[in-house]
C-alpha atoms as a PDB file:
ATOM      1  CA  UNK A   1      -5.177  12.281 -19.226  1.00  0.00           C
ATOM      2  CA  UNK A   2      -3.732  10.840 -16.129  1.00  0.00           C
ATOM      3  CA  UNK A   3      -0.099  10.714 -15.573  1.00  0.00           C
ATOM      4  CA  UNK A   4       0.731   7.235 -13.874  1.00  0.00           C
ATOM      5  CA  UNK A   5       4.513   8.010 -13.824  1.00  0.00           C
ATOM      6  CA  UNK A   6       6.496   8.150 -10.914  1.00  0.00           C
ATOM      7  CA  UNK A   7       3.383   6.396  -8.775  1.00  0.00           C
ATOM      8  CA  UNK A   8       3.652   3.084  -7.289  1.00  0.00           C
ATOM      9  CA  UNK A   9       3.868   0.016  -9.154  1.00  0.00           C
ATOM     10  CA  UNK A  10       0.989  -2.033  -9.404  1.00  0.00           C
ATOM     11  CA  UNK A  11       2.771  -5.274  -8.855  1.00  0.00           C
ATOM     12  CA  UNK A  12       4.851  -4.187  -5.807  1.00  0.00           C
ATOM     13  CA  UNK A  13       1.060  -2.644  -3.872  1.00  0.00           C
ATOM     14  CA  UNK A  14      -0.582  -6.109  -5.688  1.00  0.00           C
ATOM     15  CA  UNK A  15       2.434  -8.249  -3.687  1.00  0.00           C
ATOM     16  CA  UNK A  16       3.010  -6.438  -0.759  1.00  0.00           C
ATOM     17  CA  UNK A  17      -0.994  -6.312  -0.418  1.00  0.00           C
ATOM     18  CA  UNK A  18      -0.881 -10.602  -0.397  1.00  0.00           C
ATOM     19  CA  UNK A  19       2.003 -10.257   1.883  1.00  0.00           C
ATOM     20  CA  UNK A  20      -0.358  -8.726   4.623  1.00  0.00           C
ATOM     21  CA  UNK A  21      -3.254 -11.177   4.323  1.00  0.00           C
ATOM     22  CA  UNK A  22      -0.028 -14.340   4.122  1.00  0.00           C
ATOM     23  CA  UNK A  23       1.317 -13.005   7.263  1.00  0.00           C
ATOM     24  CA  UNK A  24      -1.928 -13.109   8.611  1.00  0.00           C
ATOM     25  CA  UNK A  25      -2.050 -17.450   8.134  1.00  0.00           C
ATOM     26  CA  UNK A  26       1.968 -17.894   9.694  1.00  0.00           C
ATOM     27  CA  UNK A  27       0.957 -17.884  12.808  1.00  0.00           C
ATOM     28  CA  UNK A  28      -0.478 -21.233  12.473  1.00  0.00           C
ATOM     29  CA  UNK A  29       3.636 -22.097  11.606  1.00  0.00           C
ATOM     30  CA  UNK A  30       4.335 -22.264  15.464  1.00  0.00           C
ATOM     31  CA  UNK A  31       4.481 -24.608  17.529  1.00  0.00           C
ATOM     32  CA  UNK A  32       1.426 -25.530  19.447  1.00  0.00           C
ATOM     33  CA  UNK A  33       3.494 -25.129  22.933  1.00  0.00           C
ATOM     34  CA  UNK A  34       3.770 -21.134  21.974  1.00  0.00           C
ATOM     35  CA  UNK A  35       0.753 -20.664  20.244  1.00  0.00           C
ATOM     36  CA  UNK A  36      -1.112 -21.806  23.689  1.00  0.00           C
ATOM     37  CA  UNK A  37       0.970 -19.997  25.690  1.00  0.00           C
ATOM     38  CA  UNK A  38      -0.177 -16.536  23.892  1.00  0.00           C
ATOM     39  CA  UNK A  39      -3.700 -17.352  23.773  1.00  0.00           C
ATOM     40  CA  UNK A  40      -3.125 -17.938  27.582  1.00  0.00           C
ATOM     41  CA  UNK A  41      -0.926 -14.817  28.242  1.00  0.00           C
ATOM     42  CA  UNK A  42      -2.830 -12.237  26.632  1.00  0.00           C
ATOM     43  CA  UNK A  43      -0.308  -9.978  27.825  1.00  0.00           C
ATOM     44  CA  UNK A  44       2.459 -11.593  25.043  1.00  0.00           C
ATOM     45  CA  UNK A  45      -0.032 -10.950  22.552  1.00  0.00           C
ATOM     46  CA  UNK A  46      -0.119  -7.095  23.043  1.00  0.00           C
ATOM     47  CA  UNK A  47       3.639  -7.271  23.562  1.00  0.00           C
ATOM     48  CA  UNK A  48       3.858  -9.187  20.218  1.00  0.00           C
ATOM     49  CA  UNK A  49       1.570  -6.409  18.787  1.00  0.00           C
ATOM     50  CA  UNK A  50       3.815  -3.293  20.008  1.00  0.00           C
ATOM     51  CA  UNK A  51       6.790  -4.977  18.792  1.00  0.00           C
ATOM     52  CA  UNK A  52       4.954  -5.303  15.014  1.00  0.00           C
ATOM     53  CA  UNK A  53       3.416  -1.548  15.287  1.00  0.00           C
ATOM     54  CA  UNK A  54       7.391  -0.311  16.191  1.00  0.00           C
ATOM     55  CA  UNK A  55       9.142  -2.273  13.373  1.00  0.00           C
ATOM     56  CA  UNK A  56       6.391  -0.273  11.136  1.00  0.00           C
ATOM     57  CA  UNK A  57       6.714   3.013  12.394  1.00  0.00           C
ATOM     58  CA  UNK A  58      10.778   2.387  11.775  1.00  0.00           C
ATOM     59  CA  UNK A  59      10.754   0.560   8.310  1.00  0.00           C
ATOM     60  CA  UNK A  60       8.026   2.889   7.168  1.00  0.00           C
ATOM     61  CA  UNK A  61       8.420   6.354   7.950  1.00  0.00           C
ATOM     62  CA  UNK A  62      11.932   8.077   8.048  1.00  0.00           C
ATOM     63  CA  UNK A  63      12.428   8.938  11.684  1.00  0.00           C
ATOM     64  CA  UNK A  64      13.940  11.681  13.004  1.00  0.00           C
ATOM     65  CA  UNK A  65      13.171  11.451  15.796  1.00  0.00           C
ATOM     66  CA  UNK A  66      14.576  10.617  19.399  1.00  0.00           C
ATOM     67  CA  UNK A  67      13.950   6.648  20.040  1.00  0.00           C
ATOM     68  CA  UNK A  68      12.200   7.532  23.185  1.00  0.00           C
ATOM     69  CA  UNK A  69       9.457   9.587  20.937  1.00  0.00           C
ATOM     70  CA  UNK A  70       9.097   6.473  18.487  1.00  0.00           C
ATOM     71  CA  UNK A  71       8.650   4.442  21.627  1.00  0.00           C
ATOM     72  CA  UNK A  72       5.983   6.906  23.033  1.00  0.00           C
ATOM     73  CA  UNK A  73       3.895   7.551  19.718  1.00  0.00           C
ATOM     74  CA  UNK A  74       4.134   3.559  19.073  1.00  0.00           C
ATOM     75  CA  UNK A  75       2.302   2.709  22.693  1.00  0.00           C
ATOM     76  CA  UNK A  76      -0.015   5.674  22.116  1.00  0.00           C
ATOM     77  CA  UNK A  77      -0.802   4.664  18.563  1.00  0.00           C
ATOM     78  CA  UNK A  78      -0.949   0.466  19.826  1.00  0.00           C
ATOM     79  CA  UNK A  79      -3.681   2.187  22.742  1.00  0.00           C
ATOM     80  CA  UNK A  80      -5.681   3.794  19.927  1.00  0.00           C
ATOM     81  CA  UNK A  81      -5.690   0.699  17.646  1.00  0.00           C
ATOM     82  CA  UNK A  82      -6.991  -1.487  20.703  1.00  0.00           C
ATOM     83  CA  UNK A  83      -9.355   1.299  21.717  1.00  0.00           C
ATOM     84  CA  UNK A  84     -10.872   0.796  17.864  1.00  0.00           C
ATOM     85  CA  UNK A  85     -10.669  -2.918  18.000  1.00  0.00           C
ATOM     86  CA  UNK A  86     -12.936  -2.204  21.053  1.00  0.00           C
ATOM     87  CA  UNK A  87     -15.759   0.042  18.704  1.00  0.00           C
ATOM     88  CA  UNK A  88     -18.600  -2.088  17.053  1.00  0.00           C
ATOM     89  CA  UNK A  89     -18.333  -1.509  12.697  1.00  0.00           C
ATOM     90  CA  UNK A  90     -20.405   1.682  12.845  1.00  0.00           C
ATOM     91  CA  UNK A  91     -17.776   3.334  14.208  1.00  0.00           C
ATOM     92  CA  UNK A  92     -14.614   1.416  13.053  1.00  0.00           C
ATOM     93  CA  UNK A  93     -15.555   1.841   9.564  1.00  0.00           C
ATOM     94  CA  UNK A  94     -15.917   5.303   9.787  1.00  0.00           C
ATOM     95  CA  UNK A  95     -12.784   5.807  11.323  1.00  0.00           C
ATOM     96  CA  UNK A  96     -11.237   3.761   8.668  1.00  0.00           C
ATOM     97  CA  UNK A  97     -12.314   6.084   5.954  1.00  0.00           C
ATOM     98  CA  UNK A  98     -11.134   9.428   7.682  1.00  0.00           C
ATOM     99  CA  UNK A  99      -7.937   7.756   8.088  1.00  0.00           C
ATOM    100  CA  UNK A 100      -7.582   7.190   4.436  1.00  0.00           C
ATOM    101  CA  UNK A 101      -9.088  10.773   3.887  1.00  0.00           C
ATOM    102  CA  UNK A 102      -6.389  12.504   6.281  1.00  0.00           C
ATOM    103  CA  UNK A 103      -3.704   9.890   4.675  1.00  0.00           C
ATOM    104  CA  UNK A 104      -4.797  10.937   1.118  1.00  0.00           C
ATOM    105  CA  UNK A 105      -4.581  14.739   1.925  1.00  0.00           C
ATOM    106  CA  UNK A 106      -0.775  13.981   3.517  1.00  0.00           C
ATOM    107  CA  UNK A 107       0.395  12.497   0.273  1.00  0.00           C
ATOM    108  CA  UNK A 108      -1.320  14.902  -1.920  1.00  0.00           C
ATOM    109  CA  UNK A 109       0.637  17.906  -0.160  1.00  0.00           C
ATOM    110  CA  UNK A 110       4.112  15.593  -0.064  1.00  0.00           C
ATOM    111  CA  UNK A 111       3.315  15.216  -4.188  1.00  0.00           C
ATOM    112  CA  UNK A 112       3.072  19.341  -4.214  1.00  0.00           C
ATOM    113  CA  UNK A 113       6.285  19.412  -2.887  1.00  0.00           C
ATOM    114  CA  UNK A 114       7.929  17.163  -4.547  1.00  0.00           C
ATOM    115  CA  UNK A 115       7.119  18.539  -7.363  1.00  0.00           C
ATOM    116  CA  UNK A 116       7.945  22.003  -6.680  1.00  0.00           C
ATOM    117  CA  UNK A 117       4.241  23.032  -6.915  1.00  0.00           C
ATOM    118  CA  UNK A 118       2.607  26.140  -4.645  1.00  0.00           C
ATOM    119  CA  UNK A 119       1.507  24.207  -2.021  1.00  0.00           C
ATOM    120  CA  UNK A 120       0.958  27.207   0.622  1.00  0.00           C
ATOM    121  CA  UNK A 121      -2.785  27.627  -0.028  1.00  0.00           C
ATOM    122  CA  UNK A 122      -2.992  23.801  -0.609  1.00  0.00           C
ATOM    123  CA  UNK A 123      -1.204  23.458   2.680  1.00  0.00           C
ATOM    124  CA  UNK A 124      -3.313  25.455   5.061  1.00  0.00           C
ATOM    125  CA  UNK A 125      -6.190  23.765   3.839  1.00  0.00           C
ATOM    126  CA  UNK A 126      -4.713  20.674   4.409  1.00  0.00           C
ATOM    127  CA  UNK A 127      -3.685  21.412   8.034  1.00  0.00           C
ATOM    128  CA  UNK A 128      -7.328  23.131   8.411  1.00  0.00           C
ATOM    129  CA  UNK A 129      -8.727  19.606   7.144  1.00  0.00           C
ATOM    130  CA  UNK A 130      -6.898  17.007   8.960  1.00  0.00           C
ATOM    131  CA  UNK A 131      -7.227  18.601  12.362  1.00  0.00           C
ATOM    132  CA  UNK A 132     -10.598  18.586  12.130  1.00  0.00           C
ATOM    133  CA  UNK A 133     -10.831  14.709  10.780  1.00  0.00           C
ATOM    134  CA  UNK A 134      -8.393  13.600  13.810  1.00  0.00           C
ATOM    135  CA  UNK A 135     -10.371  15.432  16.257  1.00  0.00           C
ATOM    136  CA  UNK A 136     -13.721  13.435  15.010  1.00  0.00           C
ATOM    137  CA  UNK A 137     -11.155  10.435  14.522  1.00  0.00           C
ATOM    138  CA  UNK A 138     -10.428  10.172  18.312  1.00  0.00           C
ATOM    139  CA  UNK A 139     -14.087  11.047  19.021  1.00  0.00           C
ATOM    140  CA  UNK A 140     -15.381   8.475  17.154  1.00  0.00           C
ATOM    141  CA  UNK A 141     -12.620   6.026  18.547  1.00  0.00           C
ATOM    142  CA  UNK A 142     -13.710   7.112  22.165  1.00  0.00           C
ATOM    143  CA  UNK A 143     -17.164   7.155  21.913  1.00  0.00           C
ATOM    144  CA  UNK A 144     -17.297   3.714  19.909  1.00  0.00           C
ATOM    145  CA  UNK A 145     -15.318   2.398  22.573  1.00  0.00           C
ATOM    146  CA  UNK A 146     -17.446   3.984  25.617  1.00  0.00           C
ATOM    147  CA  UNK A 147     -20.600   2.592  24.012  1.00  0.00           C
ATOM    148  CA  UNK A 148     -19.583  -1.197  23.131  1.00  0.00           C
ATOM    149  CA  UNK A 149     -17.819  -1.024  26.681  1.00  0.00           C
ATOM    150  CA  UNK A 150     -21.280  -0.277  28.185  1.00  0.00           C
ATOM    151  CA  UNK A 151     -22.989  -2.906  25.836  1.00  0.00           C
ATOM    152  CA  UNK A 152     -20.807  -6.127  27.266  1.00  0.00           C
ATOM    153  CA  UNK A 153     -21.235  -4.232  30.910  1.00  0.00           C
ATOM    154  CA  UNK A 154     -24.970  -4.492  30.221  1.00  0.00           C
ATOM    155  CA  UNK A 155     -24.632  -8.170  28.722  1.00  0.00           C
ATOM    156  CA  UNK A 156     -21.994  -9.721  30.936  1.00  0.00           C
ATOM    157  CA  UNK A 157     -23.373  -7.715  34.180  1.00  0.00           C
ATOM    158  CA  UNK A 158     -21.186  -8.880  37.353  1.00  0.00           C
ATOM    159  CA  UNK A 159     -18.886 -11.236  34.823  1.00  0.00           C
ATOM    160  CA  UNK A 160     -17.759  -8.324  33.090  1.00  0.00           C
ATOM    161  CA  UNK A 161     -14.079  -7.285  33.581  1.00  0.00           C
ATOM    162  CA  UNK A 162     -12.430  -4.445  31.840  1.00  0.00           C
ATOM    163  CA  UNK A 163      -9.147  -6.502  32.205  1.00  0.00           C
ATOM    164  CA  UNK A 164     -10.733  -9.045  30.125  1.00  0.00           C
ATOM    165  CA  UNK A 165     -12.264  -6.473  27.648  1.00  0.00           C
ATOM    166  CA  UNK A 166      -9.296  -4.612  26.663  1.00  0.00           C
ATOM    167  CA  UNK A 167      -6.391  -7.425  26.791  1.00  0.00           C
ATOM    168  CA  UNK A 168      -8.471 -10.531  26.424  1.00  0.00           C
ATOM    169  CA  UNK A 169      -8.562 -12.373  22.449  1.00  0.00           C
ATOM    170  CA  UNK A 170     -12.104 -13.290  22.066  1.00  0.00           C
ATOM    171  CA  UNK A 171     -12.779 -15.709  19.257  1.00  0.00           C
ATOM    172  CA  UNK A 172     -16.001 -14.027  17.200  1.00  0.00           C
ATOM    173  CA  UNK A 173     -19.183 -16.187  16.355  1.00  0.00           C
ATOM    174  CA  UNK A 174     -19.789 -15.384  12.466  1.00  0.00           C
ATOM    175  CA  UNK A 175     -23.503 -15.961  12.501  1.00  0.00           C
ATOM    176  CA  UNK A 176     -23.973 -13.463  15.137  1.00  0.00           C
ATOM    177  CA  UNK A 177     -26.202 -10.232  14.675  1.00  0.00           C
ATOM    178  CA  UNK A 178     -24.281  -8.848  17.593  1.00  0.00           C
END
């Protein structure tokens, strides 16, 4: 039988699970004079998005490490997660599930530990594993990217601007096979 002690609690990941999709509807609380100003200023937007990924890396993890490195690994991770924004599904979801896989395998060993376990074996594997699954992550990630990047080329011809592709918002057409 499965032990469900010392877990999460349902009703915390339940709440805090709502909490994400609610934050997602507040920006329509601001006022219209700010909310055109960052759809005009892409540039606020990615600020804005920094901002959010470094209060996450802070409130989340336990840092120990020197500002300057949370700075660093928040810009590189903010480049990745616009790189994947710029993949088409068949490569985002993948990279979604190895993520959860390398995440999974992270836990799994900080559980061992925790609980005193003999993790050594369990570890190397686990290092083994997740180097591999990052090295396909950022493949994936690059190559998703390269190949929608030459798809709008390809579409947009002499209008296309990598400016626009990487910092512009586009607004997505649901009934699009694209």
């Amino acid at each position: 039988m499965l032990n469900f002690s010392g877990t999460f609690d349902t009703t915390n990941a339940l709440a805090g699970m709502f909490l994400w999709l609610i934050f997602g509807f507040l920006s329509t609380l601001i006022n219209c004079d700010l909310q055109r100003f960052l759809q005009s200023n892409p540039y606020w937007i990615h600020f804005f998005g920094i901002i959010a990924f470094f209060f996450l890396f802070t409130l989340v993890d336990n840092n120990t490490s020197n500002i300057a490195i949370i700075w660093v690994k928040t810009i590189l991770v903010y480049f990745l997660f616009i790189l994947m924004t710029k993949s088409r599904w068949y490569f985002a979801i993948p990279v979604l599930i190895l993520l959860v896989i390398t995440q999974s395998l992270k836990k799994q060993l900080e559980i061992k530990i925790r609980n005193n376990e003999n993790v050594k074996e369990f570890q190397n594997k686990q290092i083994i594993i997740t180097n591999i699954l990052q090295i396909v992550i950022f493949a994936l990630i690059f190559i998703g990217t390269s190949q929608y990047l030459s798809k709008q080329y390809t579409e947009k011809g002499k209008d296309f601007s990598l400016f626009k592709f990487f910092f512009i918002v586009n607004k997505c057409r649901i009934n699009s096979s694209n």
